[in-house]
PDB file of N, CA and C in Angstrom:
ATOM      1  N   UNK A   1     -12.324   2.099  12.101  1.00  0.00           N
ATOM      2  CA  UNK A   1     -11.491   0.981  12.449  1.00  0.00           C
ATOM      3  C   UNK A   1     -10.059   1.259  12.044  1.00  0.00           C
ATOM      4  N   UNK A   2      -9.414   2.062  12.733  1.00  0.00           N
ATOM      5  CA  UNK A   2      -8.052   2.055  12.867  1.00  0.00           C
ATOM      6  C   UNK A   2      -7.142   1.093  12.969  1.00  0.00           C
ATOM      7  N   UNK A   3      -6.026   1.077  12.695  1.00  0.00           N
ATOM      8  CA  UNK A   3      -5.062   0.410  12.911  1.00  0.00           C
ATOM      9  C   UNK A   3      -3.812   0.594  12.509  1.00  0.00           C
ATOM     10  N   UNK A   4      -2.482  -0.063  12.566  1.00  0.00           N
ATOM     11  CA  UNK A   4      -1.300   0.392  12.369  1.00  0.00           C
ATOM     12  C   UNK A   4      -0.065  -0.868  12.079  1.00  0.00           C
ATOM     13  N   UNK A   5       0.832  -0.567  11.752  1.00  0.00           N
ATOM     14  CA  UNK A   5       1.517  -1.407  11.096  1.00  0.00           C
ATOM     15  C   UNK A   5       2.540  -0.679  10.744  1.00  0.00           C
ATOM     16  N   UNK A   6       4.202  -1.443  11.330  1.00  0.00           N
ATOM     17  CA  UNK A   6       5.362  -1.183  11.346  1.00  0.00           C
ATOM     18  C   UNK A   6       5.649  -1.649  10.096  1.00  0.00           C
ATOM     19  N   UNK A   7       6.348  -0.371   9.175  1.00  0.00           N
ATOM     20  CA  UNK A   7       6.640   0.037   7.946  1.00  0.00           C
ATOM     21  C   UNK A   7       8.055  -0.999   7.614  1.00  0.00           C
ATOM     22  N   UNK A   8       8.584  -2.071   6.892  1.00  0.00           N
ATOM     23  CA  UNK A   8       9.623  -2.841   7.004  1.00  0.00           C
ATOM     24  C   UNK A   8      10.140  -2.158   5.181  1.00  0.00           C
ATOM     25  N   UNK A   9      11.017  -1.591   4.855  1.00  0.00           N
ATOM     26  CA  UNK A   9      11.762  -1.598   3.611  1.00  0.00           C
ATOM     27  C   UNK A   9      11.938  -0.305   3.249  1.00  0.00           C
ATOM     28  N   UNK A  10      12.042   0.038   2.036  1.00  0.00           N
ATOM     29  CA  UNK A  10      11.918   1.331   1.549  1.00  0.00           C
ATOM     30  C   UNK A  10      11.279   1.530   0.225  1.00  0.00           C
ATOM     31  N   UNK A  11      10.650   1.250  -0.110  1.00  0.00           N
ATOM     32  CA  UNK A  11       9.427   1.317  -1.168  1.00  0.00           C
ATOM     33  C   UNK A  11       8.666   2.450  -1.598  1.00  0.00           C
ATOM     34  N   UNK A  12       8.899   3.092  -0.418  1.00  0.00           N
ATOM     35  CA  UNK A  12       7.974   4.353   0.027  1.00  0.00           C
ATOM     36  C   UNK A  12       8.649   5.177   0.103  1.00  0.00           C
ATOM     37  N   UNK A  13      10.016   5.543   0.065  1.00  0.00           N
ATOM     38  CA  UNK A  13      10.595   6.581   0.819  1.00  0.00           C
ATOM     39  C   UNK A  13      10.366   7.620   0.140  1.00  0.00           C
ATOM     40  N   UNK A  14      10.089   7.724  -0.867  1.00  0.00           N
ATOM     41  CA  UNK A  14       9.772   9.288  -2.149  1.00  0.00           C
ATOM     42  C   UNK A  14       8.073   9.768  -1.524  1.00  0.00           C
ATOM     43  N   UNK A  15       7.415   8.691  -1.187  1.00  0.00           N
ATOM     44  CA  UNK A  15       6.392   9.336   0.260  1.00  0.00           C
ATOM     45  C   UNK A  15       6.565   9.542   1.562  1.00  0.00           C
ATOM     46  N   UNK A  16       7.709   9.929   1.759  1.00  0.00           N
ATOM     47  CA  UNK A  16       8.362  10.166   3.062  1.00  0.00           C
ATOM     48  C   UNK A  16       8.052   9.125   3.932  1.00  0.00           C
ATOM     49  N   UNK A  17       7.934   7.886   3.894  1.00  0.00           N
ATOM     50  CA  UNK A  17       7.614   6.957   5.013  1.00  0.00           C
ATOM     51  C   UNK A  17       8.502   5.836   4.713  1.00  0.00           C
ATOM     52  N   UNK A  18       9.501   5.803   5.850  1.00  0.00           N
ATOM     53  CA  UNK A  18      10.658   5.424   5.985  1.00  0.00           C
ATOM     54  C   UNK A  18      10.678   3.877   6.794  1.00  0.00           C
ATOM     55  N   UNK A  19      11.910   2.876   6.558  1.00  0.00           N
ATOM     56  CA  UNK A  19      11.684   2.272   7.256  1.00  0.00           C
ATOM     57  C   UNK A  19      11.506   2.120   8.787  1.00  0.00           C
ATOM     58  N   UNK A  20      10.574   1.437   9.323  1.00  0.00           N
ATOM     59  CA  UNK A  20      10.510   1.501  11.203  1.00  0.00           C
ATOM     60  C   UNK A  20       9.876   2.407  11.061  1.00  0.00           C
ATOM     61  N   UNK A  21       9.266   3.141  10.632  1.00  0.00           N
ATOM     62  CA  UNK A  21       7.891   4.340  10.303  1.00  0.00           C
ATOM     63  C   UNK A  21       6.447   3.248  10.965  1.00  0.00           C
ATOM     64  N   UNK A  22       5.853   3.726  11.578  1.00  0.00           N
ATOM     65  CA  UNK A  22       4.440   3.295  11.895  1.00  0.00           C
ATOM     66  C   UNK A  22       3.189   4.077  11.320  1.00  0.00           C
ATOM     67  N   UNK A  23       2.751   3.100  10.111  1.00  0.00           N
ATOM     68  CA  UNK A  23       1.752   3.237   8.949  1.00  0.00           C
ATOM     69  C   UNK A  23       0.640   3.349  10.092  1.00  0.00           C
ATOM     70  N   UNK A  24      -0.635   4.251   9.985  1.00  0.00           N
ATOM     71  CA  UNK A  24      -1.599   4.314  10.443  1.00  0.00           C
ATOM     72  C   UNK A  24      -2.910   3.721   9.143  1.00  0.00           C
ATOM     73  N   UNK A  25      -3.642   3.020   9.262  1.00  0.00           N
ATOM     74  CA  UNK A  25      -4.231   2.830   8.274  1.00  0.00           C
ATOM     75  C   UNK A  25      -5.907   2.809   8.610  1.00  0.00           C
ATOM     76  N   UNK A  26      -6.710   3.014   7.949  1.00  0.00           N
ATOM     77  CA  UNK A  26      -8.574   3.164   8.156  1.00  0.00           C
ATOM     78  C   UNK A  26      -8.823   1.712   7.235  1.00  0.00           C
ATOM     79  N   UNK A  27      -9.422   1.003   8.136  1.00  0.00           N
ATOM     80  CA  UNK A  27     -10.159  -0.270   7.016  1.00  0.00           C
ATOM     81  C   UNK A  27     -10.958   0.300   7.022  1.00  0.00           C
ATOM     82  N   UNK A  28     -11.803   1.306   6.963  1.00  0.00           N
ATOM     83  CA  UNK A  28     -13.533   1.279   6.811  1.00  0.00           C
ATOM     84  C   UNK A  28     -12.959   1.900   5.162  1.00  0.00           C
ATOM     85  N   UNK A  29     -11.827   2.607   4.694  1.00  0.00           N
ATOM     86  CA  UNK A  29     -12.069   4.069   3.874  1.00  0.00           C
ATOM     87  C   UNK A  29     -11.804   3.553   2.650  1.00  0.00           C
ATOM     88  N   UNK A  30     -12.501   3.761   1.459  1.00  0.00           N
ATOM     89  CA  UNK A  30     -12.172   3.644   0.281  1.00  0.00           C
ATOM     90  C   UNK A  30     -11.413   3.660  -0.460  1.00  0.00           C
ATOM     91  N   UNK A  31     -10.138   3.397  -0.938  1.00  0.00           N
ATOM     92  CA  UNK A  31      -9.262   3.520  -1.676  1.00  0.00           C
ATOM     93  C   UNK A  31      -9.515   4.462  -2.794  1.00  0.00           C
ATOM     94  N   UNK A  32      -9.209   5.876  -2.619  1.00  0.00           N
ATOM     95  CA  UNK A  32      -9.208   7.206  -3.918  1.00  0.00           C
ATOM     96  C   UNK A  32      -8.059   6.849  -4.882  1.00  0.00           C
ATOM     97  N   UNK A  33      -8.187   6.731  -6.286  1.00  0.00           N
ATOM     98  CA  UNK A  33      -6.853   6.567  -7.374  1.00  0.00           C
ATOM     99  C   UNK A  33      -5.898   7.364  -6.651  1.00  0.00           C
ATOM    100  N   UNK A  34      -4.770   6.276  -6.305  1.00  0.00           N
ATOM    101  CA  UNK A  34      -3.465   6.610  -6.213  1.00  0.00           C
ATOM    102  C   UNK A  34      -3.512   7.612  -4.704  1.00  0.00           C
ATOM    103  N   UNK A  35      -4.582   6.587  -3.868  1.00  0.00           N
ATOM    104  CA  UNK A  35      -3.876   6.351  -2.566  1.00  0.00           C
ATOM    105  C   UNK A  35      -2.720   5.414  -1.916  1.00  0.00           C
ATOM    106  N   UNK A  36      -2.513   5.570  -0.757  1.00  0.00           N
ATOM    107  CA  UNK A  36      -1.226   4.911  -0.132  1.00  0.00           C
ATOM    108  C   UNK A  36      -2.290   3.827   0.610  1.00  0.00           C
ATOM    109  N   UNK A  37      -1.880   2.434   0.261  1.00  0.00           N
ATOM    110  CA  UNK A  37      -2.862   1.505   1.089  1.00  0.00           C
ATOM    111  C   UNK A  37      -2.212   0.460   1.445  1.00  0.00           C
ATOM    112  N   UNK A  38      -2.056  -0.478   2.438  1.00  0.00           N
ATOM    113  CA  UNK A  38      -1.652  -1.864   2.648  1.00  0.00           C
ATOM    114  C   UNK A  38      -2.833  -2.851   1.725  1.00  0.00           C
ATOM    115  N   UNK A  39      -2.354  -3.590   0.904  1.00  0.00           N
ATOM    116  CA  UNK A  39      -2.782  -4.529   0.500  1.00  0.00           C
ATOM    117  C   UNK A  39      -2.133  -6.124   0.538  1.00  0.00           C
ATOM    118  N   UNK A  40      -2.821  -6.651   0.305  1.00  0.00           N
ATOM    119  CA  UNK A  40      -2.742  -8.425   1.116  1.00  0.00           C
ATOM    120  C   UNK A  40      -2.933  -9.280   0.013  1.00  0.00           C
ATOM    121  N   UNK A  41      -1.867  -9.611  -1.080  1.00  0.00           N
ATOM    122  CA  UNK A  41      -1.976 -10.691  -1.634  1.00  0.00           C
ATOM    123  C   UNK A  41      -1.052 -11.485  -1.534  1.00  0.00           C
ATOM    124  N   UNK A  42      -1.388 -12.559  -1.913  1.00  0.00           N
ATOM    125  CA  UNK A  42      -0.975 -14.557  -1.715  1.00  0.00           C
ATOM    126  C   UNK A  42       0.081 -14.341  -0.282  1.00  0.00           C
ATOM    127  N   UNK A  43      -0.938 -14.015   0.896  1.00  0.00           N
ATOM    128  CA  UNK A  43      -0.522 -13.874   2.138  1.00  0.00           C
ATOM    129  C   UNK A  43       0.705 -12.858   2.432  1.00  0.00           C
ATOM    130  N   UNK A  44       0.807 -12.079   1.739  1.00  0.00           N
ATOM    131  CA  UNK A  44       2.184 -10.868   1.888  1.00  0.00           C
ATOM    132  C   UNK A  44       1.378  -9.719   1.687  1.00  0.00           C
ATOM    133  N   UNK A  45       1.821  -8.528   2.634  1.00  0.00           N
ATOM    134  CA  UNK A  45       1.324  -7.022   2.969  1.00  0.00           C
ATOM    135  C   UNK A  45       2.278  -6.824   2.335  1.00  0.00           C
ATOM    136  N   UNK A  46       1.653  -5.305   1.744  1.00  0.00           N
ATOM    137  CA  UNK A  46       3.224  -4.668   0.886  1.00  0.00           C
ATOM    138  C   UNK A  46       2.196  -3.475   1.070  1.00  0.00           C
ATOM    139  N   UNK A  47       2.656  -1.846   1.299  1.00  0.00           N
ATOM    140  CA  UNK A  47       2.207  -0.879   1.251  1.00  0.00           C
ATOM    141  C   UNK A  47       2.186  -0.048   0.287  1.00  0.00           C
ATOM    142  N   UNK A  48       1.675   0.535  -1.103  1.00  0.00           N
ATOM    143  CA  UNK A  48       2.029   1.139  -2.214  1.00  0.00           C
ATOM    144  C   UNK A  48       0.563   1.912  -2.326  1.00  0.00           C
ATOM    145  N   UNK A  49       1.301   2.783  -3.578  1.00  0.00           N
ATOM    146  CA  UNK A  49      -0.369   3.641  -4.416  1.00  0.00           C
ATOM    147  C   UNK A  49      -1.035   2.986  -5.119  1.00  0.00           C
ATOM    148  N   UNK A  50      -2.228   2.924  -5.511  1.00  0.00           N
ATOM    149  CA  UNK A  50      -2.919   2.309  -5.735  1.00  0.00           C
ATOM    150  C   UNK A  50      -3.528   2.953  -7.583  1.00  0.00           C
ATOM    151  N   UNK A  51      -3.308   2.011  -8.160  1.00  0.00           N
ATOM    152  CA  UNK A  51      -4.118   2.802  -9.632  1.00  0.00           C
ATOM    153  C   UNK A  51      -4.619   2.106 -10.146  1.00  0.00           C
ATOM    154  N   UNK A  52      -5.734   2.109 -10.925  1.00  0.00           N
ATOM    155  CA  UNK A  52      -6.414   1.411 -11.836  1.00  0.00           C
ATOM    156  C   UNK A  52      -6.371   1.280 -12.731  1.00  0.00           C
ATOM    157  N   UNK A  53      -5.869  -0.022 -13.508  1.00  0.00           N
ATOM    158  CA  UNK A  53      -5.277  -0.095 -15.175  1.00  0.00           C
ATOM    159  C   UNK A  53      -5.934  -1.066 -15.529  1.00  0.00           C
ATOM    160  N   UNK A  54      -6.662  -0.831 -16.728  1.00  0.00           N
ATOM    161  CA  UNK A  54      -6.947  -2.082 -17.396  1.00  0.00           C
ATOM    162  C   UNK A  54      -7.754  -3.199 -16.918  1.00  0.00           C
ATOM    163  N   UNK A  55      -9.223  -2.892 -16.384  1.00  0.00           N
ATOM    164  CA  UNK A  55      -9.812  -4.005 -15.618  1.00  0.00           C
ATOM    165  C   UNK A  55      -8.693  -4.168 -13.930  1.00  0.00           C
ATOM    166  N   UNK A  56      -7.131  -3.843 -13.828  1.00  0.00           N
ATOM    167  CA  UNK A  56      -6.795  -4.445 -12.850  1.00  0.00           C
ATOM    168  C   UNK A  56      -6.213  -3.488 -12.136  1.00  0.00           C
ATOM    169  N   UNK A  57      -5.131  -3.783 -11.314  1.00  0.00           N
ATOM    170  CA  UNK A  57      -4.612  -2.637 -10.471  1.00  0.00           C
ATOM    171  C   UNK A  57      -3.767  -2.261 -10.558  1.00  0.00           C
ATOM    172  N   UNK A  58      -2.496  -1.377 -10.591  1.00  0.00           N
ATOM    173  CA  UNK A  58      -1.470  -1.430 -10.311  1.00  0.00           C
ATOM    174  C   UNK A  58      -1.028  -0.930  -9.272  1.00  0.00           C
ATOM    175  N   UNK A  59       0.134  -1.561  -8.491  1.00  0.00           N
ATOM    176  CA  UNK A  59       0.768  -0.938  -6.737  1.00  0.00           C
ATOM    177  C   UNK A  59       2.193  -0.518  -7.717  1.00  0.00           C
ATOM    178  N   UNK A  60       1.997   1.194  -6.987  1.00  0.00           N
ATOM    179  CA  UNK A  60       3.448   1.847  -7.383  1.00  0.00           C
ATOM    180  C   UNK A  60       4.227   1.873  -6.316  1.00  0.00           C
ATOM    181  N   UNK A  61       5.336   1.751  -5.989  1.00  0.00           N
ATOM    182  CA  UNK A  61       5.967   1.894  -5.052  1.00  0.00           C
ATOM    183  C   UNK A  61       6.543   3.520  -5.569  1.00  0.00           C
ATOM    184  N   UNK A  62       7.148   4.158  -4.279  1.00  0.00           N
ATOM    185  CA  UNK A  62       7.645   5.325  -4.416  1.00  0.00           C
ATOM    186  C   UNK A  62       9.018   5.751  -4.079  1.00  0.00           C
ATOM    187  N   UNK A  63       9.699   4.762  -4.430  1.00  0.00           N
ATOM    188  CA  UNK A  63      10.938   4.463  -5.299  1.00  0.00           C
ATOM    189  C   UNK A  63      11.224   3.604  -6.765  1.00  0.00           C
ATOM    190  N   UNK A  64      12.354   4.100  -6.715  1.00  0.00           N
ATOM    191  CA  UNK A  64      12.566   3.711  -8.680  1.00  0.00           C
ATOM    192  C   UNK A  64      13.070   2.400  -8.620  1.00  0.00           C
ATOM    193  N   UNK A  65      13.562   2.239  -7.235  1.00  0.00           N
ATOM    194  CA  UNK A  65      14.289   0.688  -7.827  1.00  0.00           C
ATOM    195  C   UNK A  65      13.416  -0.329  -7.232  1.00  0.00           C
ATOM    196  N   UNK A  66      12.383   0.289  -7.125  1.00  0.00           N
ATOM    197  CA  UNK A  66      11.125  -1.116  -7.029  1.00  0.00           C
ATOM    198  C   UNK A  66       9.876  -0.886  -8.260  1.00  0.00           C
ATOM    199  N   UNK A  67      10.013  -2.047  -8.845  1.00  0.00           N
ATOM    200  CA  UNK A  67       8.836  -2.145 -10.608  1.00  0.00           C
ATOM    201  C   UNK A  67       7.259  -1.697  -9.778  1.00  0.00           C
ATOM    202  N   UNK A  68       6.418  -1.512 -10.544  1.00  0.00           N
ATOM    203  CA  UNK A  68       5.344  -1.535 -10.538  1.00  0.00           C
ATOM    204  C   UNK A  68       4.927  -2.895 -10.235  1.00  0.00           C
ATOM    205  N   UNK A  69       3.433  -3.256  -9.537  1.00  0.00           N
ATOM    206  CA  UNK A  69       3.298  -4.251  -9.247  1.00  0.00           C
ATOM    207  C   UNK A  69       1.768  -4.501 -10.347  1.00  0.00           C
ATOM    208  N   UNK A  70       1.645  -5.166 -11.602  1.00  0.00           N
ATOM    209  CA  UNK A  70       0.045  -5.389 -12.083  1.00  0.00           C
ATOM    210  C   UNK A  70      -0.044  -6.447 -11.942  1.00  0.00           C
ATOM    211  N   UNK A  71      -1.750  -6.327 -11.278  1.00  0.00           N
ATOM    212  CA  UNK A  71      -2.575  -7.119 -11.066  1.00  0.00           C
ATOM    213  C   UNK A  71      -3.480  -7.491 -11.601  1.00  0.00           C
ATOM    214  N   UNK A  72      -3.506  -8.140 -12.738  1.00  0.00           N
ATOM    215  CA  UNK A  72      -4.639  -8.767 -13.685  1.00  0.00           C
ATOM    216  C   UNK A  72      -6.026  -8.817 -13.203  1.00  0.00           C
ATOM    217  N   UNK A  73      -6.996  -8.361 -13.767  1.00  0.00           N
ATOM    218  CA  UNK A  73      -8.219  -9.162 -13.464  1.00  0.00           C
ATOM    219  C   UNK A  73      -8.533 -10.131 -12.648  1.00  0.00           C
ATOM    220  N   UNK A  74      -7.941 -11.342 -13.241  1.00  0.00           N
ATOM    221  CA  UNK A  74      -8.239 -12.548 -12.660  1.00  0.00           C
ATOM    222  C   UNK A  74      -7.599 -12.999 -11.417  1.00  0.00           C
ATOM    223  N   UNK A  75      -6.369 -12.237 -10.819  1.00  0.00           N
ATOM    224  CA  UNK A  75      -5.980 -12.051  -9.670  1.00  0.00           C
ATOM    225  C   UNK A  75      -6.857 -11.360  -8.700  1.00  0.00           C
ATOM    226  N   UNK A  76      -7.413 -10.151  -9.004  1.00  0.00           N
ATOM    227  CA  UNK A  76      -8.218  -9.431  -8.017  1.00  0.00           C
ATOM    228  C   UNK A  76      -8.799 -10.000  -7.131  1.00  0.00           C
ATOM    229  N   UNK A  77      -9.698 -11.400  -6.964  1.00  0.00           N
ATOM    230  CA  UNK A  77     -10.425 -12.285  -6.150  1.00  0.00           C
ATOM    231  C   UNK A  77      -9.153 -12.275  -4.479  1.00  0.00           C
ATOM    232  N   UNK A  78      -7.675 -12.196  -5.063  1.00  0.00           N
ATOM    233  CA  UNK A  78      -7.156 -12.397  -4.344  1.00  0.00           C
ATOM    234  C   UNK A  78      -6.312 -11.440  -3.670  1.00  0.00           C
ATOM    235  N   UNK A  79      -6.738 -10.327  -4.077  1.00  0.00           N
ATOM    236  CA  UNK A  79      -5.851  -9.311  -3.547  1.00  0.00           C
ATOM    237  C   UNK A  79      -7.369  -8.770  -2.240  1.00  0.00           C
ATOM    238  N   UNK A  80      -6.773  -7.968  -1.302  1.00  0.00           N
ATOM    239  CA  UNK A  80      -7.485  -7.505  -0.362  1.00  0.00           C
ATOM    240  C   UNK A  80      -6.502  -5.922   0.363  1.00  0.00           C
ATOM    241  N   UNK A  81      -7.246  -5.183  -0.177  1.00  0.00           N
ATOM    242  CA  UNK A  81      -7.374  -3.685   0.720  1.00  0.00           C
ATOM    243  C   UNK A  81      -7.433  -3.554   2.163  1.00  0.00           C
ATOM    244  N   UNK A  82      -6.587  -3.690   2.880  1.00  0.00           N
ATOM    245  CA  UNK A  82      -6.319  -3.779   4.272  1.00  0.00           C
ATOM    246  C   UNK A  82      -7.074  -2.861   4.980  1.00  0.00           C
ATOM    247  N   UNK A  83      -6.562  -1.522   4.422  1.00  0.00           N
ATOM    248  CA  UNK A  83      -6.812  -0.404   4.972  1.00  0.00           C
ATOM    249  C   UNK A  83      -5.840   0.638   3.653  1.00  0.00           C
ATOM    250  N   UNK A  84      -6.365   2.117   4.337  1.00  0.00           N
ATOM    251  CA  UNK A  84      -5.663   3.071   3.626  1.00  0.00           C
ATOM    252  C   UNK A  84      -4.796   4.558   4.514  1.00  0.00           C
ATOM    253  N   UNK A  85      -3.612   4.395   4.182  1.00  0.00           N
ATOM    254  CA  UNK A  85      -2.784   5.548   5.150  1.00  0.00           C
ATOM    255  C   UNK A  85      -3.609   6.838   5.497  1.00  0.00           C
ATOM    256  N   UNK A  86      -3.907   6.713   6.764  1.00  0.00           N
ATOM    257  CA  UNK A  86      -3.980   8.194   7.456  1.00  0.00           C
ATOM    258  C   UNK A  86      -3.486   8.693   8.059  1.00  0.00           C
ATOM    259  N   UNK A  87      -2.451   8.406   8.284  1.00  0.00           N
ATOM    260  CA  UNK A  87      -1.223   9.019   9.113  1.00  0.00           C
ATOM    261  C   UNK A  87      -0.080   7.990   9.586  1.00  0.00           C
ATOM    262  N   UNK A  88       1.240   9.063  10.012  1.00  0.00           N
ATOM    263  CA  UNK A  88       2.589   8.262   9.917  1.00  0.00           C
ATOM    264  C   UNK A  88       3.008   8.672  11.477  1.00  0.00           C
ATOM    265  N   UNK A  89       3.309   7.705  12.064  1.00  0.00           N
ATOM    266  CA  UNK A  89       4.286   7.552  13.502  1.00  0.00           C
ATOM    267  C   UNK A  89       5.745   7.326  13.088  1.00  0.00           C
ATOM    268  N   UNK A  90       6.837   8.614  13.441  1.00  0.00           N
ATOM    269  CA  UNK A  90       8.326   8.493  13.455  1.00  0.00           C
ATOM    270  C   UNK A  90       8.407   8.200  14.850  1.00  0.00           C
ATOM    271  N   UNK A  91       9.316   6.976  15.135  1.00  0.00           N
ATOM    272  CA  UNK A  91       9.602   6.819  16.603  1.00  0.00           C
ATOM    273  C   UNK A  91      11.241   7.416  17.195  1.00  0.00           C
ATOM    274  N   UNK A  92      11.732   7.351  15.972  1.00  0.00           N
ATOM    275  CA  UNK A  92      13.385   7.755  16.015  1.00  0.00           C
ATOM    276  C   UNK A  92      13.235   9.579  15.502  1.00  0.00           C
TER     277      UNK A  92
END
């Protein structure tokens, strides 16, 4: 189950995926520590790596001037794994 999704910011750019970049993503695939995944919490997609800290998660972005994102435990109910990057569409 493929799918895709136009890349909006720069969060990512130290993973070469730029803004207006078209994210390819697999919902079926598992999230491996410190994959690249769209995740879906309190109704906002944001695309980052994925790590496991402490019972919770953390989303790294791959730039410096965006923080780490942790996700407590007790948040998890509400976060959701979209899918995970398998490939990048440059249209420019």
């Amino acid at each position: 189950r493929l799918f895709a999704l136009r890349v909006r910011g720069l969060s990512m750019v130290g993973a070469g995926i730029l803004d207006g970049d078209i994210a390819v993503l697999d919902a079926d695939r598992e999230p491996a520590e410190g994959s690249i995944a769209a995740v879906v919490l309190d109704d906002e997609a944001t695309l980052k790596r994925l790590y496991h800290s402490n019972g919770g998660l953390r989303l790294v972005a791959e730039n410096a001037a965006f923080p780490d994102r942790n996700i407590t435990r007790d948040r998890l109910p509400f976060l959701r794994v979209a899918g995970v990057l398998v490939g990048l569409i440059r249209t420019r």
